[in-house]
C-alpha atoms as a PDB file:
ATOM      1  CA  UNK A   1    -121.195  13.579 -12.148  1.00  0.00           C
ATOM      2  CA  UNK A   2    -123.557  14.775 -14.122  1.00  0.00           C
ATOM      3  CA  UNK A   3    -122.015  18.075 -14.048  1.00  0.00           C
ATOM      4  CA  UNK A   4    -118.945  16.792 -15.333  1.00  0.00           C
ATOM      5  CA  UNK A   5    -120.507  14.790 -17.888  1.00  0.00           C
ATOM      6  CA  UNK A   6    -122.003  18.412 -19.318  1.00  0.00           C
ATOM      7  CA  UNK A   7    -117.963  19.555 -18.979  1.00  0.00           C
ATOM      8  CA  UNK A   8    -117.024  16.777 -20.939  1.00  0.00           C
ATOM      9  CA  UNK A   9    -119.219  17.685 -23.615  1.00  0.00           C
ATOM     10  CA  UNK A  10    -117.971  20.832 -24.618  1.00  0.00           C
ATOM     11  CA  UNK A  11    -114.620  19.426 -24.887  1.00  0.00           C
ATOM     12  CA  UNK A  12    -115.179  16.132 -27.082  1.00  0.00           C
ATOM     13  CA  UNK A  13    -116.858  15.661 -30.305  1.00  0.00           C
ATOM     14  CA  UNK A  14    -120.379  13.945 -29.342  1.00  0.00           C
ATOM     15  CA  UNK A  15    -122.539  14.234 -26.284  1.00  0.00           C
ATOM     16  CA  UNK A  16    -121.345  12.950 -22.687  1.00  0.00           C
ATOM     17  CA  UNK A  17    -124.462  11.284 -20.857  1.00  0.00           C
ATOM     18  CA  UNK A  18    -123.709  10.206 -17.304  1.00  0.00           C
ATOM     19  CA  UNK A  19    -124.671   6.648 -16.598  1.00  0.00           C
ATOM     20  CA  UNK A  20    -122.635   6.445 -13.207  1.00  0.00           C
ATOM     21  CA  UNK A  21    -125.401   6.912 -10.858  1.00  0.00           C
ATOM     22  CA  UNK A  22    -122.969   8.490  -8.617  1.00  0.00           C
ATOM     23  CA  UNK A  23    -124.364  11.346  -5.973  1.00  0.00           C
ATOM     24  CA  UNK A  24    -122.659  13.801  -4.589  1.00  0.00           C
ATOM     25  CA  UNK A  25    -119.652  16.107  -4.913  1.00  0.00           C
ATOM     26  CA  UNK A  26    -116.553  14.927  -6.556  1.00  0.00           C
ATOM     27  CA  UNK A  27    -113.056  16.795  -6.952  1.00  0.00           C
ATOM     28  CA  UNK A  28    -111.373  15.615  -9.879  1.00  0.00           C
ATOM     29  CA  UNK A  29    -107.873  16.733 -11.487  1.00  0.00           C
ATOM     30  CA  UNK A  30    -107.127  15.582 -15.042  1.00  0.00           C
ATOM     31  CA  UNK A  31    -103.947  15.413 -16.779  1.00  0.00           C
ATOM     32  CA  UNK A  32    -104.322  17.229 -19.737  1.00  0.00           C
ATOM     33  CA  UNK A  33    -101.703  17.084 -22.437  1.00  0.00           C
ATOM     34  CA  UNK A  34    -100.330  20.753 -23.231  1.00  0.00           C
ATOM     35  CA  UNK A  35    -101.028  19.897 -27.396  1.00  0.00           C
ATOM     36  CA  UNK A  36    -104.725  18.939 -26.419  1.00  0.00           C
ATOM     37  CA  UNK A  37    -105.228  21.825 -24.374  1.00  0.00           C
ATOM     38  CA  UNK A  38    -105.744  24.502 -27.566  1.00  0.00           C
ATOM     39  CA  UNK A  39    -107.968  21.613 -29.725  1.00  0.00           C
ATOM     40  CA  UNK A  40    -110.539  21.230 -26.528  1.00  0.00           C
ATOM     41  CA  UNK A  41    -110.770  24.942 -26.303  1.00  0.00           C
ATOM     42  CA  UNK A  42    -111.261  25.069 -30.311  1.00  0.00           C
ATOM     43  CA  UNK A  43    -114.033  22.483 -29.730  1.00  0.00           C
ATOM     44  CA  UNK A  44    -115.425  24.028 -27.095  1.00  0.00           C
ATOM     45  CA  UNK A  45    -115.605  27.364 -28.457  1.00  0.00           C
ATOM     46  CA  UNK A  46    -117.957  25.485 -31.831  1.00  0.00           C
ATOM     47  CA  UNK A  47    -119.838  24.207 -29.157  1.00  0.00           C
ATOM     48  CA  UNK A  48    -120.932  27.399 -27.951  1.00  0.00           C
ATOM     49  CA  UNK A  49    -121.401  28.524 -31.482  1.00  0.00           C
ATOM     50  CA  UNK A  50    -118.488  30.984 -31.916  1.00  0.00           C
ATOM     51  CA  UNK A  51    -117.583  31.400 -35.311  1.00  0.00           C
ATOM     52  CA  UNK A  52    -114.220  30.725 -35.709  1.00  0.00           C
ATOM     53  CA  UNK A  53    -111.896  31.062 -38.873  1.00  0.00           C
ATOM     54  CA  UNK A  54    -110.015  28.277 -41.018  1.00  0.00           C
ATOM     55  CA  UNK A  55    -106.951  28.450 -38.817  1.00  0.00           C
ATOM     56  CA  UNK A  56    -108.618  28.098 -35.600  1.00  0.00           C
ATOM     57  CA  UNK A  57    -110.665  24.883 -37.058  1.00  0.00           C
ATOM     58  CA  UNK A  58    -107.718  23.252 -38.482  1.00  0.00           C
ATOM     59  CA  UNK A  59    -106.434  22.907 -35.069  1.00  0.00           C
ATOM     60  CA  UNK A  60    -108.903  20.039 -35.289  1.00  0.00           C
ATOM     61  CA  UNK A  61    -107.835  17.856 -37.556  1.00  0.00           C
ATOM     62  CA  UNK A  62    -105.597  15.272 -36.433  1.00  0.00           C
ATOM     63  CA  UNK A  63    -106.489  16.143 -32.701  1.00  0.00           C
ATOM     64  CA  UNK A  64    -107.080  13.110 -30.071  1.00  0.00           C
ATOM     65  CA  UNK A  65    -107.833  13.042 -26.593  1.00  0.00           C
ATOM     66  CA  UNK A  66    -106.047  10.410 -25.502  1.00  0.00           C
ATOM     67  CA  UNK A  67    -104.420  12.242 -22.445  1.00  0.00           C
ATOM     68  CA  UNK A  68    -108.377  13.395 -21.466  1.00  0.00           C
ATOM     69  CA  UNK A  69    -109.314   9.243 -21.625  1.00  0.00           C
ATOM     70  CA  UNK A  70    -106.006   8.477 -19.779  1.00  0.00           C
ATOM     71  CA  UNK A  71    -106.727  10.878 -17.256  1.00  0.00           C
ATOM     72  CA  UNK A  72    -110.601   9.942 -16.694  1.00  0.00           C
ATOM     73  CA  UNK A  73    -109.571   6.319 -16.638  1.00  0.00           C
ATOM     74  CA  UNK A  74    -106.840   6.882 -13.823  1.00  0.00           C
ATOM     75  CA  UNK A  75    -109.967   8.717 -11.427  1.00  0.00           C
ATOM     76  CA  UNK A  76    -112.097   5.076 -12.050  1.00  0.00           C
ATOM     77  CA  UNK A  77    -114.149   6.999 -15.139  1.00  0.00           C
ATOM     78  CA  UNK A  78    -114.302   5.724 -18.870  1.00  0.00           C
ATOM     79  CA  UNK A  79    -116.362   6.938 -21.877  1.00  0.00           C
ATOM     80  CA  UNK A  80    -118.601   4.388 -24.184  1.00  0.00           C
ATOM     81  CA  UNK A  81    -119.277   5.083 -27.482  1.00  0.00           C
ATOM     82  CA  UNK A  82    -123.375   4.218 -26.821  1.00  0.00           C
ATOM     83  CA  UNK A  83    -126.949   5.176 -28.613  1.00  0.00           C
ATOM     84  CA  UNK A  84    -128.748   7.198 -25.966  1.00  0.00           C
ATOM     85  CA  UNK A  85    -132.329   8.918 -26.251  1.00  0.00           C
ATOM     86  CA  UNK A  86    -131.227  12.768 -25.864  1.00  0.00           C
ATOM     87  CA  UNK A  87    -133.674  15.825 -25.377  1.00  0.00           C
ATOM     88  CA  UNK A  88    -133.230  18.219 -28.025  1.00  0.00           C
ATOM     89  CA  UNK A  89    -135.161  21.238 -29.006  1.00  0.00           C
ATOM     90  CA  UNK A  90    -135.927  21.876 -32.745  1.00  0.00           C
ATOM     91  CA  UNK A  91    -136.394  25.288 -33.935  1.00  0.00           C
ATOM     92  CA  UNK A  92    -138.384  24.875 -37.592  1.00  0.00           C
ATOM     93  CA  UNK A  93    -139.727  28.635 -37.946  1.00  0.00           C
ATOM     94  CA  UNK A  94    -138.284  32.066 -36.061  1.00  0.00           C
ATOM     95  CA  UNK A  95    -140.070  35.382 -36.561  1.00  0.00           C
ATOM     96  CA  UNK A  96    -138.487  38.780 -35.517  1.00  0.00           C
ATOM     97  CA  UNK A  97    -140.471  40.129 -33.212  1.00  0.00           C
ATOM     98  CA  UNK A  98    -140.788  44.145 -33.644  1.00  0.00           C
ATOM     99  CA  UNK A  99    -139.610  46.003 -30.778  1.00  0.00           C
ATOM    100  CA  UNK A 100    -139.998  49.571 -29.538  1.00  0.00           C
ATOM    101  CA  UNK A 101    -137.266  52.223 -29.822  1.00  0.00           C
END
């Protein structure tokens, strides 16, 4: 689950933290609406730090994931909008490094 929980996150706006406690290997299939589709790969994509233009990011705006909840409440899952300690790394000074041609 935790796995999934790391899917989940590039999809949605906010970190997914798995709280199931759940072990083990799970197949799941989701119903995805086709008009949510293009928005989670937007949203993924920022994730990953692509740069994308105006266009791309206005596919944003209005967006819900209602079919994604729908779909993880119909396989027993739900998401909670919760205050969890998270690891992050903070970079506060980079230096480029020379390197040898």
């Amino acid at each position: 689950m935790g796995m999934a929980a790391d899917m989940f996150t590039r999809f949605l706006d906010r970190p997914v933290v798995d709280m199931t406690n759940l072990k083990g290997g799970y197949d799941l299939v989701l119903d995805i609406a086709p008009e949510e589709r293009l928005p989670m790969m937007v949203r993924s994509a920022v994730a990953a730090g692509v740069v994308l233009p105006p266009q791309a990011l206005a596919l944003l705006d209005g967006s819900s994931m209602n079919s994604l909840v729908e779909s993880m409440k119909k396989v027993g899952l739900s998401l909670e909008a919760r205050r969890v300690p998270l690891e992050v790394i903070v970079v506060d000074q980079m230096q480029k490094t020379p390197t040898e041609n």
